[in-house]
N, C-alpha and C. Protein backbone atom coordinates (compact mmCIF):
# COMPACT_ATOMS: atom_id res chain seq x y z
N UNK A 1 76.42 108.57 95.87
CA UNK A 1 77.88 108.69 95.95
C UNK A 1 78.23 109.59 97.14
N UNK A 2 79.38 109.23 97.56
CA UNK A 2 79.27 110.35 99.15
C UNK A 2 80.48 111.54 98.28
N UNK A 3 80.39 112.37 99.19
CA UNK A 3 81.40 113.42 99.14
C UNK A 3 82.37 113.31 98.84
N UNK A 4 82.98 111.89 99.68
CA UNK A 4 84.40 112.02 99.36
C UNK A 4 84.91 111.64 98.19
N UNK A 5 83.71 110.61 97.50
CA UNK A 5 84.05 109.70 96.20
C UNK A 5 83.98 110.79 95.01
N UNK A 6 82.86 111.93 94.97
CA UNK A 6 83.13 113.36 94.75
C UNK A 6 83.86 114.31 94.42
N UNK A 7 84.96 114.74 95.80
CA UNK A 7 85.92 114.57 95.80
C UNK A 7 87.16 114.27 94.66
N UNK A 8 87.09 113.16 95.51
CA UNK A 8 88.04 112.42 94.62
C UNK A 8 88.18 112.59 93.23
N UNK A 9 86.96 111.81 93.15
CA UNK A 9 86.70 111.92 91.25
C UNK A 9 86.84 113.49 90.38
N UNK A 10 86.22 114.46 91.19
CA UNK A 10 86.49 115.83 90.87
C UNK A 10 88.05 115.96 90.40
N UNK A 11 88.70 115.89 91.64
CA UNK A 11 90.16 116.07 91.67
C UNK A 11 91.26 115.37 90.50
N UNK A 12 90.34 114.14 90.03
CA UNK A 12 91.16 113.42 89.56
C UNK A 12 91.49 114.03 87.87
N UNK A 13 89.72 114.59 87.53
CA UNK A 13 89.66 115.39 86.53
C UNK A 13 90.68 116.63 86.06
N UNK A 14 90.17 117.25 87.40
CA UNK A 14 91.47 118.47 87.60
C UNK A 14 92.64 118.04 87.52
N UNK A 15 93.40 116.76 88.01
CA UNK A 15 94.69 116.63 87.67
C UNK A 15 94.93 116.31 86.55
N UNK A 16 94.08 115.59 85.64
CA UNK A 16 94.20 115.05 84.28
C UNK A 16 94.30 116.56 83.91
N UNK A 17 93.47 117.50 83.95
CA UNK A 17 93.33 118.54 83.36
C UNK A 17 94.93 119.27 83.22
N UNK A 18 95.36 119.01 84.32
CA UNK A 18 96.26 120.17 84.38
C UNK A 18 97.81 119.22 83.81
N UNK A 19 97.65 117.94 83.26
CA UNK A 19 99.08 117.13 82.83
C UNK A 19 99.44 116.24 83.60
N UNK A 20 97.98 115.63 84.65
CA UNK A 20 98.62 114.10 85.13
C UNK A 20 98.56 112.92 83.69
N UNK A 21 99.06 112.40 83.57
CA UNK A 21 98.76 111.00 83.02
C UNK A 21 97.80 110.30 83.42
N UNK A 22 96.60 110.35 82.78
CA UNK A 22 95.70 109.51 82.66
C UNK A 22 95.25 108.26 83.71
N UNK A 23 96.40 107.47 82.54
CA UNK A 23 96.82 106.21 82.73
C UNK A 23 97.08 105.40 84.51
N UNK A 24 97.23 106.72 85.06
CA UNK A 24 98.10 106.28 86.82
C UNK A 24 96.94 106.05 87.49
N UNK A 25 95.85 106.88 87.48
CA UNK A 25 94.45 106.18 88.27
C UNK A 25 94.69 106.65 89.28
N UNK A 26 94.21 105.88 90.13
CA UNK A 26 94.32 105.92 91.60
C UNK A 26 95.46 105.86 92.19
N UNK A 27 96.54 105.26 91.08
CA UNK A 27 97.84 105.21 91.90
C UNK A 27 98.68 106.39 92.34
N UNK A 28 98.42 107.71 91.55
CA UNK A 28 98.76 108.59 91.71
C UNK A 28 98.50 109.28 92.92
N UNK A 29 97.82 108.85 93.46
CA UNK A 29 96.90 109.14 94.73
C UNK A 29 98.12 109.59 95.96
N UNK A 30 98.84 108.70 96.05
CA UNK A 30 99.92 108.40 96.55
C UNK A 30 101.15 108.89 96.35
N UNK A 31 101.33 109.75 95.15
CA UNK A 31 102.55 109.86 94.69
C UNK A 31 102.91 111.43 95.03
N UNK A 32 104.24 111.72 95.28
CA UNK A 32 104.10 113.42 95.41
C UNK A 32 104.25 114.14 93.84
N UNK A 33 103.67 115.57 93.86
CA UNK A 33 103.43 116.02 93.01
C UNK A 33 104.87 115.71 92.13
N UNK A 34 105.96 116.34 92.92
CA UNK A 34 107.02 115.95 92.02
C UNK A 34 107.10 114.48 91.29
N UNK A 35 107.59 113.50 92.06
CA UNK A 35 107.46 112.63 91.55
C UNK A 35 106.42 112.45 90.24
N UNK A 36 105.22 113.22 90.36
CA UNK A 36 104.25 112.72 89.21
C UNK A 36 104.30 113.70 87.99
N UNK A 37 105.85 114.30 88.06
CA UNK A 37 106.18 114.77 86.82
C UNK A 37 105.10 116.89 86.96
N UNK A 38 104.52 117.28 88.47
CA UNK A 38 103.50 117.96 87.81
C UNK A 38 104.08 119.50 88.90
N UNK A 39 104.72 120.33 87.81
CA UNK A 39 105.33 121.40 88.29
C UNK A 39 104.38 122.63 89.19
N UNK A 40 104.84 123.50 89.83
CA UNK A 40 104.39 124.73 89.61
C UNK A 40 103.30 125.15 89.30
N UNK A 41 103.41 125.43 88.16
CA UNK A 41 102.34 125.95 87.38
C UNK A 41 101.20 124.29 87.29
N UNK A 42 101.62 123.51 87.37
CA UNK A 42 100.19 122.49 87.12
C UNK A 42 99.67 122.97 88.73
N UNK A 43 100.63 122.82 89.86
CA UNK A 43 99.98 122.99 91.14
C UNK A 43 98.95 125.05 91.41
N UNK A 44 100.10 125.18 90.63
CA UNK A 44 99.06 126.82 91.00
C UNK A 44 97.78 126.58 90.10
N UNK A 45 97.45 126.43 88.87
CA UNK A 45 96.35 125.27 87.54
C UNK A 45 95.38 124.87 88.80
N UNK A 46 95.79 123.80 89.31
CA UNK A 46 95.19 122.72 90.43
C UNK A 46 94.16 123.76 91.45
N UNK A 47 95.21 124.38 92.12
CA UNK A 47 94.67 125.50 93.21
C UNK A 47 93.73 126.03 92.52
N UNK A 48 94.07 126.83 91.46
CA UNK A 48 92.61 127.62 90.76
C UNK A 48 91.62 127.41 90.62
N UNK A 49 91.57 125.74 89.91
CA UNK A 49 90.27 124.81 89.63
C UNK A 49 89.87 124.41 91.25
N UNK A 50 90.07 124.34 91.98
CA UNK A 50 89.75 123.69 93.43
C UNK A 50 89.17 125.29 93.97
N UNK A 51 89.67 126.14 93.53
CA UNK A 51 89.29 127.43 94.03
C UNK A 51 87.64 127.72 93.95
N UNK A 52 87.79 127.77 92.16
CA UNK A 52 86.86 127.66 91.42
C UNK A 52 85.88 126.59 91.80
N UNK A 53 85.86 125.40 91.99
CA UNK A 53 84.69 124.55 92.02
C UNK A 53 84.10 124.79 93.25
N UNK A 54 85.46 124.82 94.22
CA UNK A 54 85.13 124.70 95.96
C UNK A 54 84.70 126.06 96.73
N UNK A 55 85.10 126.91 95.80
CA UNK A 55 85.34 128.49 97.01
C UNK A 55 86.26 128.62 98.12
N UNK A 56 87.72 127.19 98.03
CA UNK A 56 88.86 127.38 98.95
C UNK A 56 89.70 127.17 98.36
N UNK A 57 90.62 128.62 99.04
CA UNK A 57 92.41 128.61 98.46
C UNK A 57 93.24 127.69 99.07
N UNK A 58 94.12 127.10 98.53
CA UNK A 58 94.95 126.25 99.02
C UNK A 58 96.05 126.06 98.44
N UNK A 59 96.52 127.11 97.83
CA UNK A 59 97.33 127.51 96.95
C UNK A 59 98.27 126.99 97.73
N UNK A 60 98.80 127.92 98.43
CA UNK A 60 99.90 128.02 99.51
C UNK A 60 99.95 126.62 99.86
N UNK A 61 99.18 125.77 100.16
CA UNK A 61 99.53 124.28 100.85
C UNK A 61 100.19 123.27 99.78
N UNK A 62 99.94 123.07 98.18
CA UNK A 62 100.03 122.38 97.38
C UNK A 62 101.65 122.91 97.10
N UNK A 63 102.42 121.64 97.50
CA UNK A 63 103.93 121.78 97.58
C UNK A 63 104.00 120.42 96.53
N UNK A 64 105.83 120.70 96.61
CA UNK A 64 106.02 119.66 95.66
C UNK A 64 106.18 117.99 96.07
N UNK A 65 105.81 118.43 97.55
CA UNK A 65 105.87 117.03 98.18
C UNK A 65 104.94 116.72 98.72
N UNK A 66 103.63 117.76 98.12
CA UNK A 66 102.36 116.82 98.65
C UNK A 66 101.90 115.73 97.79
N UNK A 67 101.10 115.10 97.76
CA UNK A 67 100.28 114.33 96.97
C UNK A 67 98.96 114.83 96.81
N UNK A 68 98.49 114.31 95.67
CA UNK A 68 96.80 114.71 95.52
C UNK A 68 96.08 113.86 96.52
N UNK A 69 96.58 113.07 97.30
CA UNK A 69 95.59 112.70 98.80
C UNK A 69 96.06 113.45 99.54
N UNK A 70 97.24 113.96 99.76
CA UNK A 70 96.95 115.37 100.82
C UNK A 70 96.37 116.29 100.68
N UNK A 71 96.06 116.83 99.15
CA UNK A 71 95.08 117.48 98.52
C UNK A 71 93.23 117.55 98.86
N UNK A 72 92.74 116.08 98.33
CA UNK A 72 91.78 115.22 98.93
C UNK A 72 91.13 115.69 100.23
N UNK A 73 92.52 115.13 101.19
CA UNK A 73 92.21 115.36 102.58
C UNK A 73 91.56 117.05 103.12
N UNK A 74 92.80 117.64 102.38
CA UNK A 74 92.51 119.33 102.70
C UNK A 74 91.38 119.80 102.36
N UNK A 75 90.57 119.48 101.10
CA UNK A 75 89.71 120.13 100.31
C UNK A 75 88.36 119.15 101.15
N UNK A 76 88.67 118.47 101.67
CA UNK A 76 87.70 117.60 102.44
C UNK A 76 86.78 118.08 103.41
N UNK A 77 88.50 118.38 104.43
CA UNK A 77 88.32 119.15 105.61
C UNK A 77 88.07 120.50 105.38
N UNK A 78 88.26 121.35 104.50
CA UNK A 78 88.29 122.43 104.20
C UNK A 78 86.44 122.69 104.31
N UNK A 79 85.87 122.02 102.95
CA UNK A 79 84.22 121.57 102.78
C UNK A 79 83.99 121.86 104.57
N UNK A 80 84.43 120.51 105.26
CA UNK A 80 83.20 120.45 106.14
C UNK A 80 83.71 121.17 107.65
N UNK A 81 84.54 122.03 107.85
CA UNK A 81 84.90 123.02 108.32
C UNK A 81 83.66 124.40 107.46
N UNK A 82 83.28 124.25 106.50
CA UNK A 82 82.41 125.53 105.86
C UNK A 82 81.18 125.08 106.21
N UNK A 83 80.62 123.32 106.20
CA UNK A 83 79.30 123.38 106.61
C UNK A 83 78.79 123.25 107.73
């Protein structure tokens, strides 16, 4: 599996974790946080666990108009900026 599928799949956990709906999949991928119903506190939640797994803050970047693929992308680049 590469990194990014990794990634991904990691993230997707973490968003379930923190009050995505399940159900949206991949479609959520796309959607901004607002739109996907996921406040504040799910995005500061989000940051922590990404903190926690990854060893990068990104607190500050996770707005209400990002999406979890701008997320993706950051925590991507973030990784291979460290290796």
């Amino acid at each position: 599996m590469s990194s990014t599928g990794t990634v991904q799949s990691q993230l997707t956990d973490m968003l379930t974790a923190v009050g995505l709906d399940p159900d949206l999949g991949e479609a959520a991928f796309d959607k901004t946080f607002e739109a996907l119903d996921l406040d504040s506190l799910a995005r500061v939640e989000l940051a922590s666990r990404i903190k926690s797994r990854y060893g990068i803050d990104i607190e500050e970047e996770i707005t209400p108009e990002s999406t979890p693929a701008d997320v993706e992308r950051l925590v991507n680049v973030r990784l291979a900026a460290a290796a």
